[in-house]
C-alpha atoms as a PDB file:
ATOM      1  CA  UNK A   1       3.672 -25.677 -63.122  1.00  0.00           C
ATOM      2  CA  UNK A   2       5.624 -22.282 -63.126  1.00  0.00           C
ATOM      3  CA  UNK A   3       2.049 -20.347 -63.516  1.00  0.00           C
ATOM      4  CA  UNK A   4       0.882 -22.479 -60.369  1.00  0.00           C
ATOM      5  CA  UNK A   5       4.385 -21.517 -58.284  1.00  0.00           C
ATOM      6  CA  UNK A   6       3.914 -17.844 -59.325  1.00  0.00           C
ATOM      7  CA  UNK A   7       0.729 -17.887 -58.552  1.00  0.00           C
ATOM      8  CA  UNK A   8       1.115 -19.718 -54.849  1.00  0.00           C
ATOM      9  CA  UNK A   9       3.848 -17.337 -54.053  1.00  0.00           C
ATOM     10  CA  UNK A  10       1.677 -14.009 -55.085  1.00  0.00           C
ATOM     11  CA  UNK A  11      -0.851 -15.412 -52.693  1.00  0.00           C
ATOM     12  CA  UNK A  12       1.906 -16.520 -49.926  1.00  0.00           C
ATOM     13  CA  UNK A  13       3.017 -12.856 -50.529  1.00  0.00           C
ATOM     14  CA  UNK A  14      -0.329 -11.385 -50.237  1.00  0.00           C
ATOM     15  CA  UNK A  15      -1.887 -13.536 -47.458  1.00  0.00           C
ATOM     16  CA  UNK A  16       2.266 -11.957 -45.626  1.00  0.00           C
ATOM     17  CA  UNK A  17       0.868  -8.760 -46.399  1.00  0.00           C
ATOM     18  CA  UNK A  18      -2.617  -9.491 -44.571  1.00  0.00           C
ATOM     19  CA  UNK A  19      -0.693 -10.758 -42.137  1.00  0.00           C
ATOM     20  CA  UNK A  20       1.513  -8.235 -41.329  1.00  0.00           C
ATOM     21  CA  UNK A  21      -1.541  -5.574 -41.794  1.00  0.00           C
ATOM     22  CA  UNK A  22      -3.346  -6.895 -38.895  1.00  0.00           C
ATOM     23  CA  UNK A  23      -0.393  -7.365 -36.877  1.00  0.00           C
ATOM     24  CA  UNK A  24       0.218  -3.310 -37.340  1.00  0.00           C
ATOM     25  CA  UNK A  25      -3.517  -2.771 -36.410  1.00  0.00           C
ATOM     26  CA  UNK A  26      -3.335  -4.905 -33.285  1.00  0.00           C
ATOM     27  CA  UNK A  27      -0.029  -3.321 -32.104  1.00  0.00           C
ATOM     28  CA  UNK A  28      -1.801  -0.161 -32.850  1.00  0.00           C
ATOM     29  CA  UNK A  29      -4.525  -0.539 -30.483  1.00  0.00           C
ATOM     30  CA  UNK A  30      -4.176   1.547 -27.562  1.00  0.00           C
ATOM     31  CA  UNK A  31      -4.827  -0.835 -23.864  1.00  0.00           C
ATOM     32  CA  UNK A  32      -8.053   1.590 -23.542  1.00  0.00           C
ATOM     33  CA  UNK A  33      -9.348   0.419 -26.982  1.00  0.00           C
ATOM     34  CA  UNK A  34      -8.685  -3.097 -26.040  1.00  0.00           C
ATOM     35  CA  UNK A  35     -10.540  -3.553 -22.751  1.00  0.00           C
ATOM     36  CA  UNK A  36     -13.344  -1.838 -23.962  1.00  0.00           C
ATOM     37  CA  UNK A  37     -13.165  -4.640 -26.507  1.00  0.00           C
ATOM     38  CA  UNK A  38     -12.569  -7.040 -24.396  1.00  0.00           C
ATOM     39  CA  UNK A  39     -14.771  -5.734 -21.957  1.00  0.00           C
ATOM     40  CA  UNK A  40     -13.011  -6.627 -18.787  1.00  0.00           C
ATOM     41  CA  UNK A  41      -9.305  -4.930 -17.383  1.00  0.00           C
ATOM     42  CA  UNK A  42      -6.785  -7.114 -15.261  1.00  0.00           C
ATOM     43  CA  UNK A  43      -5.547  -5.153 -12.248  1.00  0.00           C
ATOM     44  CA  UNK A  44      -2.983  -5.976  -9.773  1.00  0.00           C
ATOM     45  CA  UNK A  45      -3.810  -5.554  -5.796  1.00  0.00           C
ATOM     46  CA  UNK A  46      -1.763  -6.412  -2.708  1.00  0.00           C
ATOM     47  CA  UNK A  47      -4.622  -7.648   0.095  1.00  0.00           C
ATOM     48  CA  UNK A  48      -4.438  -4.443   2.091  1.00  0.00           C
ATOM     49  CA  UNK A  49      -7.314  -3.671   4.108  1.00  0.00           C
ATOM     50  CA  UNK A  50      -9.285  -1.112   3.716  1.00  0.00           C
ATOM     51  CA  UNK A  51      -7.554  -0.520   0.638  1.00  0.00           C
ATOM     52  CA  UNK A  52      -7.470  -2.927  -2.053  1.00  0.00           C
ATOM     53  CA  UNK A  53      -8.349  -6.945  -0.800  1.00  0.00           C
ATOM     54  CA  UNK A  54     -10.393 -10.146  -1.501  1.00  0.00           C
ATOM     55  CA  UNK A  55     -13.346 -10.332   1.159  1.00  0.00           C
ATOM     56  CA  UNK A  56     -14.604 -13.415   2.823  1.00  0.00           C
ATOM     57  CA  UNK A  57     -15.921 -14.491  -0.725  1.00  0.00           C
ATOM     58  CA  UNK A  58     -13.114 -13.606  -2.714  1.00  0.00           C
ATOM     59  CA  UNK A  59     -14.561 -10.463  -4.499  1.00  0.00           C
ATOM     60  CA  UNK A  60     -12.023  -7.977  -5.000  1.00  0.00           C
ATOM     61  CA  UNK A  61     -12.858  -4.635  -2.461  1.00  0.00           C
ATOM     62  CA  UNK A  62     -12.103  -1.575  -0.935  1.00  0.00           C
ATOM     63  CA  UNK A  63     -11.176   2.280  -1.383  1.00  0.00           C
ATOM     64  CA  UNK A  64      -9.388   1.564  -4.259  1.00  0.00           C
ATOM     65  CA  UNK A  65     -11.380  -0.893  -6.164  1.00  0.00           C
ATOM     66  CA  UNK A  66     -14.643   0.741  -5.665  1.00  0.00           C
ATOM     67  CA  UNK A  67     -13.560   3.624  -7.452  1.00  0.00           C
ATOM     68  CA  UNK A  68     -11.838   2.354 -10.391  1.00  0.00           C
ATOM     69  CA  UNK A  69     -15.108   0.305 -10.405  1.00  0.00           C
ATOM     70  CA  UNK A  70     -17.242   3.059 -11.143  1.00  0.00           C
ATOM     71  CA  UNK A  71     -14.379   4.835 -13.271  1.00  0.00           C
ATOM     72  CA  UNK A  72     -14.489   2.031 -15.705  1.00  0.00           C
ATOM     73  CA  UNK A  73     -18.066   1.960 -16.106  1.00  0.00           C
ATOM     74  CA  UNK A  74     -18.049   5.166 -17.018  1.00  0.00           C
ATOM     75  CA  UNK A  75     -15.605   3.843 -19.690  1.00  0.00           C
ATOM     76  CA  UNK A  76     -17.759   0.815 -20.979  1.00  0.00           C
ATOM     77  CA  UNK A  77     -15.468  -1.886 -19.161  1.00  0.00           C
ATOM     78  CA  UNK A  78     -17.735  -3.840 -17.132  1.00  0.00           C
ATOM     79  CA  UNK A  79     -15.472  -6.193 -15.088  1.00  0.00           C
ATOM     80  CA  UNK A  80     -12.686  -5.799 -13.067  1.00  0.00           C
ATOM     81  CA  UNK A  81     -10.756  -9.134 -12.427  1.00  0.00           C
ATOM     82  CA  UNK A  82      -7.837  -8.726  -9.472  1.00  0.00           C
ATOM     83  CA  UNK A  83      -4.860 -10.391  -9.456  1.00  0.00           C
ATOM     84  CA  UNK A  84      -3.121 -10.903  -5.935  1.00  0.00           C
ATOM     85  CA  UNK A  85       0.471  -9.829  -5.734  1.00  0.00           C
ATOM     86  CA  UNK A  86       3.187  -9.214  -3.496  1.00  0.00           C
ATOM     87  CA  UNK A  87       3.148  -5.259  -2.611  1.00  0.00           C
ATOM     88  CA  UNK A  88       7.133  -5.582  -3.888  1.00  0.00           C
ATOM     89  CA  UNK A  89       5.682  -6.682  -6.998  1.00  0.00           C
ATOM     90  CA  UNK A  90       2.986  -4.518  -8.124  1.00  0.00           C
ATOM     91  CA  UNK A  91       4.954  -2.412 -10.277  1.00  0.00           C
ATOM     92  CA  UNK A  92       7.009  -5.259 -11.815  1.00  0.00           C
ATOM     93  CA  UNK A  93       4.211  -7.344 -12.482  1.00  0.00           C
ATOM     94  CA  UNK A  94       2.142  -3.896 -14.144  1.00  0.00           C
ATOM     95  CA  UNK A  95       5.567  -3.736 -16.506  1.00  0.00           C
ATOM     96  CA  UNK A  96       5.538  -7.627 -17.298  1.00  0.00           C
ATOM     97  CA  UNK A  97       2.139  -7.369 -18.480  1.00  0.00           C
ATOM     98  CA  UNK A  98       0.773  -9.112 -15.987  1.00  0.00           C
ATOM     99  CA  UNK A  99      -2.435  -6.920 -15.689  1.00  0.00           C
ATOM    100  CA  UNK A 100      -2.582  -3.341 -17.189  1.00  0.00           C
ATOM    101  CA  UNK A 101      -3.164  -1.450 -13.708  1.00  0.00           C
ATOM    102  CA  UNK A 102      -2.068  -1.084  -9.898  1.00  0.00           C
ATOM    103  CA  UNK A 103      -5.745  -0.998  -8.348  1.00  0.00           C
ATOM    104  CA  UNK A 104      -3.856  -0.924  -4.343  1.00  0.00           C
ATOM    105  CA  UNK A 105      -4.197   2.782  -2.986  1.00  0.00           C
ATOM    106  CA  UNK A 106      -0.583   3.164  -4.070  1.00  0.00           C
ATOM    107  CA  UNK A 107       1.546   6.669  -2.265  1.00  0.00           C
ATOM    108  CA  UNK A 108       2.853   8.824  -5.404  1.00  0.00           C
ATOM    109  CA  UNK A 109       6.319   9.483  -4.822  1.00  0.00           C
ATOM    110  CA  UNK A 110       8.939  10.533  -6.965  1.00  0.00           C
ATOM    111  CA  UNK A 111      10.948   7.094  -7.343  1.00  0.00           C
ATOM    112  CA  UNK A 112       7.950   5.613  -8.567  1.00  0.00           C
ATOM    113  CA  UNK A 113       7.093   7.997 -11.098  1.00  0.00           C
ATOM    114  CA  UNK A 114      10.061   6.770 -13.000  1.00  0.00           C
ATOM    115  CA  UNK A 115       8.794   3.419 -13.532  1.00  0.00           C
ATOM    116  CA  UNK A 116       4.947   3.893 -13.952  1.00  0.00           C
ATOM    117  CA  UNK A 117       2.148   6.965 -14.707  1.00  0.00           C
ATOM    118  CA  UNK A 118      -0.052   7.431 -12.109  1.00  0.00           C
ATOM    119  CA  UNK A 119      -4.019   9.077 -12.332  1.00  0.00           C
ATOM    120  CA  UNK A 120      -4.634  12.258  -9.739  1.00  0.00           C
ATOM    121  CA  UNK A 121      -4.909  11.186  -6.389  1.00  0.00           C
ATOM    122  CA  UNK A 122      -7.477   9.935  -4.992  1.00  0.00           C
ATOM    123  CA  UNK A 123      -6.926   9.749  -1.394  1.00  0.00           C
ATOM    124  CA  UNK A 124      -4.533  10.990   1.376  1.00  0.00           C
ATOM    125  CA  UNK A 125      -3.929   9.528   4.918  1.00  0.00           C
ATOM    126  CA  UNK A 126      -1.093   9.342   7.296  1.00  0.00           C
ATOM    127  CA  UNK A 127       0.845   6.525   9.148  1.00  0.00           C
ATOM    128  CA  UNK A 128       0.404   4.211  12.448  1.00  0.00           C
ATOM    129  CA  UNK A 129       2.345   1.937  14.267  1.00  0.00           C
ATOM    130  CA  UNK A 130       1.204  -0.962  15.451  1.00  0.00           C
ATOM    131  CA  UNK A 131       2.550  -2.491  18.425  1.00  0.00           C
ATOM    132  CA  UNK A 132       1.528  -5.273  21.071  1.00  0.00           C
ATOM    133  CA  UNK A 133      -1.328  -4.374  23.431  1.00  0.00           C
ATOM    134  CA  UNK A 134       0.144  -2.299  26.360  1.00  0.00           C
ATOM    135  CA  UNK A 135       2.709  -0.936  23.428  1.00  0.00           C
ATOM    136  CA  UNK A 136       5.644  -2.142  25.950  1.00  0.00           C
ATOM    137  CA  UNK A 137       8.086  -0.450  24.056  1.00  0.00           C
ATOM    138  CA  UNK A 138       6.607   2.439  24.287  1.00  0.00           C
ATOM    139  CA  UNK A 139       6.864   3.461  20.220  1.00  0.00           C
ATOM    140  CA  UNK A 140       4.569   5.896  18.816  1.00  0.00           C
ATOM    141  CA  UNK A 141       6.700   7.070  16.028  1.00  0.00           C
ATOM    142  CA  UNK A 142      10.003   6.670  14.090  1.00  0.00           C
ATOM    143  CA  UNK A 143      11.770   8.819  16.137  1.00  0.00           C
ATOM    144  CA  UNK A 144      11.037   6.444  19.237  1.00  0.00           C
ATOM    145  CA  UNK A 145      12.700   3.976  17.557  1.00  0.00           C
ATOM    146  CA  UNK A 146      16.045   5.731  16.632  1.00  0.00           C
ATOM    147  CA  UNK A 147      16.319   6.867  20.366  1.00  0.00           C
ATOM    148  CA  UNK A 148      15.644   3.423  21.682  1.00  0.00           C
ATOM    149  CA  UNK A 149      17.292   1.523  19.193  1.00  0.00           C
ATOM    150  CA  UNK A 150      14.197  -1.244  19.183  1.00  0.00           C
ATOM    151  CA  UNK A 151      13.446  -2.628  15.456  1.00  0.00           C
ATOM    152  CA  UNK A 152      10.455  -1.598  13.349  1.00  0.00           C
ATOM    153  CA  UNK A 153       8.699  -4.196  10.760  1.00  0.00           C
ATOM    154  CA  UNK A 154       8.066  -2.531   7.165  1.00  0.00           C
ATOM    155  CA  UNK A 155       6.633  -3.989   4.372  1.00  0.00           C
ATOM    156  CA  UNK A 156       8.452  -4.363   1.048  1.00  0.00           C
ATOM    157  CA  UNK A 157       7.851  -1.527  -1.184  1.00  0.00           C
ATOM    158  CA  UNK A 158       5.762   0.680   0.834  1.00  0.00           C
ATOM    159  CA  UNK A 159       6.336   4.660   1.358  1.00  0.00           C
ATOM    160  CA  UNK A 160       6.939   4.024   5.253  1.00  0.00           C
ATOM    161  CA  UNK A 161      10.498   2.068   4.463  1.00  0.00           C
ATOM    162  CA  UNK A 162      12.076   5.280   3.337  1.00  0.00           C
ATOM    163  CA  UNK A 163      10.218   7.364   5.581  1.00  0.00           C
ATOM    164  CA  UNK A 164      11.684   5.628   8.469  1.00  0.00           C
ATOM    165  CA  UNK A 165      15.015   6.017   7.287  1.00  0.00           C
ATOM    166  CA  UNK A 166      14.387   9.868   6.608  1.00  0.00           C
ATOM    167  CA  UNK A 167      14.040   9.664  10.299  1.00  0.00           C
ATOM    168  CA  UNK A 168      17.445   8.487  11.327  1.00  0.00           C
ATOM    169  CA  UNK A 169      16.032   4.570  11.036  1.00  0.00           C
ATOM    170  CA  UNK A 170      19.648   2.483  10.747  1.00  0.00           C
ATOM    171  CA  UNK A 171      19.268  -0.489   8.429  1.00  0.00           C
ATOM    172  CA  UNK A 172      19.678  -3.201  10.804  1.00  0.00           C
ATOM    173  CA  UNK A 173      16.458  -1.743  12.562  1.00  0.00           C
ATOM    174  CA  UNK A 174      13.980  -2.079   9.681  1.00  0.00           C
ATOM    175  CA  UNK A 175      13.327  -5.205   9.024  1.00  0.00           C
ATOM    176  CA  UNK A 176      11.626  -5.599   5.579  1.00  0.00           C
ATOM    177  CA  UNK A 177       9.301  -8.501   5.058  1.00  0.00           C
ATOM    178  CA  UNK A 178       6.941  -9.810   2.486  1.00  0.00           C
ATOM    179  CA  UNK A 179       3.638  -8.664   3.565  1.00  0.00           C
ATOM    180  CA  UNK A 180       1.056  -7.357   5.903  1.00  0.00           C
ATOM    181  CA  UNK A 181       1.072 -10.849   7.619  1.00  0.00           C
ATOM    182  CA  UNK A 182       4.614 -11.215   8.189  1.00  0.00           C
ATOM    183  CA  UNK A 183       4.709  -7.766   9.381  1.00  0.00           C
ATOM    184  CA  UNK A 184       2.120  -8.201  12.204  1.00  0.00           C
ATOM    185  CA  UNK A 185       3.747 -12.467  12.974  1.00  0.00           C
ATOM    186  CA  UNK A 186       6.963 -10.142  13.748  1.00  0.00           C
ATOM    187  CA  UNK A 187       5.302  -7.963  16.202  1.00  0.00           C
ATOM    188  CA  UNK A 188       3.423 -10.634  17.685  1.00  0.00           C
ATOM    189  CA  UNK A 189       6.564 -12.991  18.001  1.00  0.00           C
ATOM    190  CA  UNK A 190       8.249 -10.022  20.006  1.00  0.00           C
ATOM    191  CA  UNK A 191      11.302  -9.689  16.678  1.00  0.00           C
ATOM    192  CA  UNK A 192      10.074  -6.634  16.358  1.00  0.00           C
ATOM    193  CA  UNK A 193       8.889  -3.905  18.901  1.00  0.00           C
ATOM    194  CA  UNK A 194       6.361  -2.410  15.854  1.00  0.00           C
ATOM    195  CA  UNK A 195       5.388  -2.455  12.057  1.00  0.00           C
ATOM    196  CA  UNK A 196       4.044   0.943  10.384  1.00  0.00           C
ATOM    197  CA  UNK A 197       1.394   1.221   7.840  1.00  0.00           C
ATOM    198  CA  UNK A 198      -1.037   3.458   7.054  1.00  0.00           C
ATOM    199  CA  UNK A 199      -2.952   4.622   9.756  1.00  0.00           C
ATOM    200  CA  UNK A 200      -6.023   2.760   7.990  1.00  0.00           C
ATOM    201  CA  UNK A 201      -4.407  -0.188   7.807  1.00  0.00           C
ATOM    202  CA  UNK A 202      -3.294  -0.012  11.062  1.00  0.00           C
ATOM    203  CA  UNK A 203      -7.041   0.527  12.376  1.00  0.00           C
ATOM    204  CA  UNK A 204      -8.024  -2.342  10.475  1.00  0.00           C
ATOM    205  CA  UNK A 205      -5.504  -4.469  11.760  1.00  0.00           C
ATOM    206  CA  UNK A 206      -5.535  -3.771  15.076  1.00  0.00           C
ATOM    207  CA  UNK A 207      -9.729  -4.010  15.540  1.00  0.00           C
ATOM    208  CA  UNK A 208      -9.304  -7.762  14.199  1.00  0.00           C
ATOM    209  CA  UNK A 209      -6.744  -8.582  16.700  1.00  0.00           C
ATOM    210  CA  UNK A 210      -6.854  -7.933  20.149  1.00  0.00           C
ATOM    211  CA  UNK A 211      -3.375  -8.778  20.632  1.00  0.00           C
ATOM    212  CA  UNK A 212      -2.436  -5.165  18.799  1.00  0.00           C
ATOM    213  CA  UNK A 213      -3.136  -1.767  18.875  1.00  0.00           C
ATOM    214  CA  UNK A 214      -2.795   1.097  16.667  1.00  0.00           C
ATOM    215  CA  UNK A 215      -0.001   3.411  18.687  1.00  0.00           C
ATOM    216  CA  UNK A 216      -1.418   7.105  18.257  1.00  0.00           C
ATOM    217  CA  UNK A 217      -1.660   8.377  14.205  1.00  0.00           C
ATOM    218  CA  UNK A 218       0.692  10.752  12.663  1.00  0.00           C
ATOM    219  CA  UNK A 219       1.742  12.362   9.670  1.00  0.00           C
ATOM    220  CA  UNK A 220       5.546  12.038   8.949  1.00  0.00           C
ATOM    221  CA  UNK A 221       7.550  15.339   8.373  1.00  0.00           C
ATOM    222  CA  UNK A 222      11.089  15.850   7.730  1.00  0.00           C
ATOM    223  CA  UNK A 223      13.132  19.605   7.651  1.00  0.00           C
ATOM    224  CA  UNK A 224       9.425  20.930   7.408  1.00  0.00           C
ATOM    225  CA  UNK A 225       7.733  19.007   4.805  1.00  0.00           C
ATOM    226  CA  UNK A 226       4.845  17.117   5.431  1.00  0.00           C
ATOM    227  CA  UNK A 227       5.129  13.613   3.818  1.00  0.00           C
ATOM    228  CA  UNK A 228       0.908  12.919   3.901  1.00  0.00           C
ATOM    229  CA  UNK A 229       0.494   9.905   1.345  1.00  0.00           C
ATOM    230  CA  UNK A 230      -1.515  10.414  -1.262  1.00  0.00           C
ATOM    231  CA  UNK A 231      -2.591   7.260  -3.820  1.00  0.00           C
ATOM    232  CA  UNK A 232      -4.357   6.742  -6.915  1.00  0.00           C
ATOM    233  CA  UNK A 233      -4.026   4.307  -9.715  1.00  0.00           C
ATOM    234  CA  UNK A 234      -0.860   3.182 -11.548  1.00  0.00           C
ATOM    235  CA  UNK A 235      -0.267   2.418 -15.471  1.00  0.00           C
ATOM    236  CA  UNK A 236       2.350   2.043 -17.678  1.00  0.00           C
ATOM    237  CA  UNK A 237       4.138   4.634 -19.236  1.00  0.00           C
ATOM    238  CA  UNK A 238       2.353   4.506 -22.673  1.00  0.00           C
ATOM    239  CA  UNK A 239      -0.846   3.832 -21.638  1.00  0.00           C
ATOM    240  CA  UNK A 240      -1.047   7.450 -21.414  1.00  0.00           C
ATOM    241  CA  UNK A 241      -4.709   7.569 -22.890  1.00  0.00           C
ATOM    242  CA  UNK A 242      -6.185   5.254 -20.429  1.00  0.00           C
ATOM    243  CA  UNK A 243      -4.649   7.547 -17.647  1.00  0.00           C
ATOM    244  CA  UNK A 244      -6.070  10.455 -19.235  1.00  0.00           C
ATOM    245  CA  UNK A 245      -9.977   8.951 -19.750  1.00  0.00           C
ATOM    246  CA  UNK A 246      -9.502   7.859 -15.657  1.00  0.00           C
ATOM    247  CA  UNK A 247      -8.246  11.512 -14.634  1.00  0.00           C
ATOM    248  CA  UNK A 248     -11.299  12.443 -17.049  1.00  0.00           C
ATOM    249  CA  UNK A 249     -13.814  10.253 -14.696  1.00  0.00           C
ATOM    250  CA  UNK A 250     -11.609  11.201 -11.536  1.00  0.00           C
ATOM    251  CA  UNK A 251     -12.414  15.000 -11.601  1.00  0.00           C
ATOM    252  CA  UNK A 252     -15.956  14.314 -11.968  1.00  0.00           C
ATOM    253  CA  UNK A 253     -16.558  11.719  -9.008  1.00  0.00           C
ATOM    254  CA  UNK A 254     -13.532  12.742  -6.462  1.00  0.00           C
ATOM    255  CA  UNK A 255     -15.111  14.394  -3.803  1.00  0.00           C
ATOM    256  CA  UNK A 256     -18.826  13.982  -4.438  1.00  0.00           C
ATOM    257  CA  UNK A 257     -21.366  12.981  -2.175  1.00  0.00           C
ATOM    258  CA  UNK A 258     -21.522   9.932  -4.067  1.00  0.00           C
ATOM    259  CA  UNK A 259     -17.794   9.317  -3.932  1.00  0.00           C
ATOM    260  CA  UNK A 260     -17.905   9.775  -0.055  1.00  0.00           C
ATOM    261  CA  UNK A 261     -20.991   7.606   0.574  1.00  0.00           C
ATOM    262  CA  UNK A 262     -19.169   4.692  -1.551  1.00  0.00           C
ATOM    263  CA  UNK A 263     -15.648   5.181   0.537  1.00  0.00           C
ATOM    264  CA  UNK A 264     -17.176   5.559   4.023  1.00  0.00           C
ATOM    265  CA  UNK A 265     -17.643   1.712   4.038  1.00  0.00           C
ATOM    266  CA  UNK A 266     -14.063   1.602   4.310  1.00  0.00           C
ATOM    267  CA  UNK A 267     -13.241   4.110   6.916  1.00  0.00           C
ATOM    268  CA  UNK A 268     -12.681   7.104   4.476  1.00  0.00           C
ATOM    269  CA  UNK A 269     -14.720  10.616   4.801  1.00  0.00           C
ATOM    270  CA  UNK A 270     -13.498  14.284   3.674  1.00  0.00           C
ATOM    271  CA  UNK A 271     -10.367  14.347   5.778  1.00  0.00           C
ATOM    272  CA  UNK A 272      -9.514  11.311   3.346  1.00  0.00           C
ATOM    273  CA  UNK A 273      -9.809  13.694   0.550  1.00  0.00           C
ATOM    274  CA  UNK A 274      -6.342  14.779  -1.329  1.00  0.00           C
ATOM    275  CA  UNK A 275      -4.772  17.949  -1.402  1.00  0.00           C
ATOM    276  CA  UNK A 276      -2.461  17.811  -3.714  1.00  0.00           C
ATOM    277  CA  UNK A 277      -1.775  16.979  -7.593  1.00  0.00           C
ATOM    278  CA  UNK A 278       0.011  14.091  -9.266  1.00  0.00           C
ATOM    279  CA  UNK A 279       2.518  16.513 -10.758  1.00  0.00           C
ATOM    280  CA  UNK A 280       2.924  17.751  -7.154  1.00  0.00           C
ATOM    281  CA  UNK A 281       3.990  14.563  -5.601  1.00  0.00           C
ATOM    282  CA  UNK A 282       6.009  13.108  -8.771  1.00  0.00           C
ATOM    283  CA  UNK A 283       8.201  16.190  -8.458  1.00  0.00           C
ATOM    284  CA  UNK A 284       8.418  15.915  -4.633  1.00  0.00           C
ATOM    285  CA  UNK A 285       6.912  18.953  -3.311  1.00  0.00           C
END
């Protein structure tokens, strides 16, 4: 009987060891290692036309998606499976676990470099408002609404919320909503005289509804620097070495005539292209 118990707890104790072996090799593996296991990568997205969003038969699309596409191809991953999420969310959800990339054409600014790791740019455009048809308020730009005191729709999260309040924007005139939707129902309802976006977006938006217009593009600049957004990809902060094999990919496909024929079906061409460096924008320059 003793022999037996000895023996059962050697084995207990070795089968702990196995165990515990495997455990260490599976925490060891790297997210890059995994999905090329697994063979698919879970990416967040907000439904932003042209940028990242489910079409008409719910295949994720757009600037964003179609290049990570191709970038993980060139990585062995085959599929890329979205998962909707609020734009407030993105980064939240990345750090939860939730999926193991922002895929949304998300600006690289400094505040967000402090959560998350973000692949080289690849893209750059500037902002729009849009406003009701006949733009009665007559707002073009942020500075039209600190003079007149009207209220400007933002969406949570984005670049344009502290852009507007770089402008002189007081807090009771940006009103911060959910999403893209809400944004536009607040325009259209008359609570708010205009929403900013991207100037994409804004396109986008406006040539599906003839109720709204795209007020003229700009590119927001405060005490002389030019605040031209700039997106790419986002990651957590150890998943250094799948940031590093997508920059790989990046500087091989950014900017080639392949790269421009695939982005041209969403509005992009070479004054899409980005100027400056993740480093760049993550220190604020």
């Amino acid at each position: 009987m003793k022999k037996t118990s000895v023996l059962r707890r050697t084995a207990l104790g070795l089968l702990g060891a196995v165990v515990w072996s495997t455990a260490g090799l599976a925490s060891a593996q790297t997210t890059l290692e995994r999905i090329r296991e697994q063979g698919f990568i879970r990416v967040g997205f907000a439904n932003e036309a042209p940028f990242a969003f489910a079409n008409a038969s719910g295949k994720l699309t757009g600037e964003s998606p179609a290049v990570f596409e191709h970038v993980m191809k060139q990585l062995g991953v085959k599929e890329v499976d979205g998962v909707l999420t609020e734009w407030g969310s993105l980064i939240p959800g990345l750090k939860a676990g939730r999926f193991d990339a922002i895929v949304a054409s998300m600006y690289i600014t400094p505040k967000r470099c402090e959560q998350i790791v973000f692949a080289e740019p690849t893209y750059g455009v500037g902002e729009a408002l849009i406003v009701k048809t006949g733009n009665p308020d007559g707002l073009t730009r942020y500075k039209d609404a600190v003079a007149s005191g009207k209220k400007v729709a933002f969406v949570a999260g984005t670049a344009e919320i502290e852009h507007g309040k770089l402008a002189g924007m007081k807090r009771q005139q940006q009103m911060v909503v959910p999403n893209i939707a809400a944004a536009v129902a607040a325009v259209k309802s008359g609570r708010a005289s205009a929403a900013a976006f991207t100037s994409l977006t804004a396109k986008g938006l406006a040539d599906k509804d003839g109720s709204i217009v795209r007020a003229e593009p700009f590119t927001f600049t405060h005490n002389g620097k030019i605040y031209k957004g700039e997106g790419s990809f986002g990651f957590r902060p150890d998943d250094t070495s799948l940031r590093d094999a997508v920059n790989a990919e990046l500087a091989k496909f950014i900017g080639t005539p392949e790269h421009l024929a695939m982005t041209a079906e969403f509005g992009f061409d070479k004054s899409n292209l980005p100027e400056k460096t993740t480093a760049q924008h993550c220190a604020g320059e």
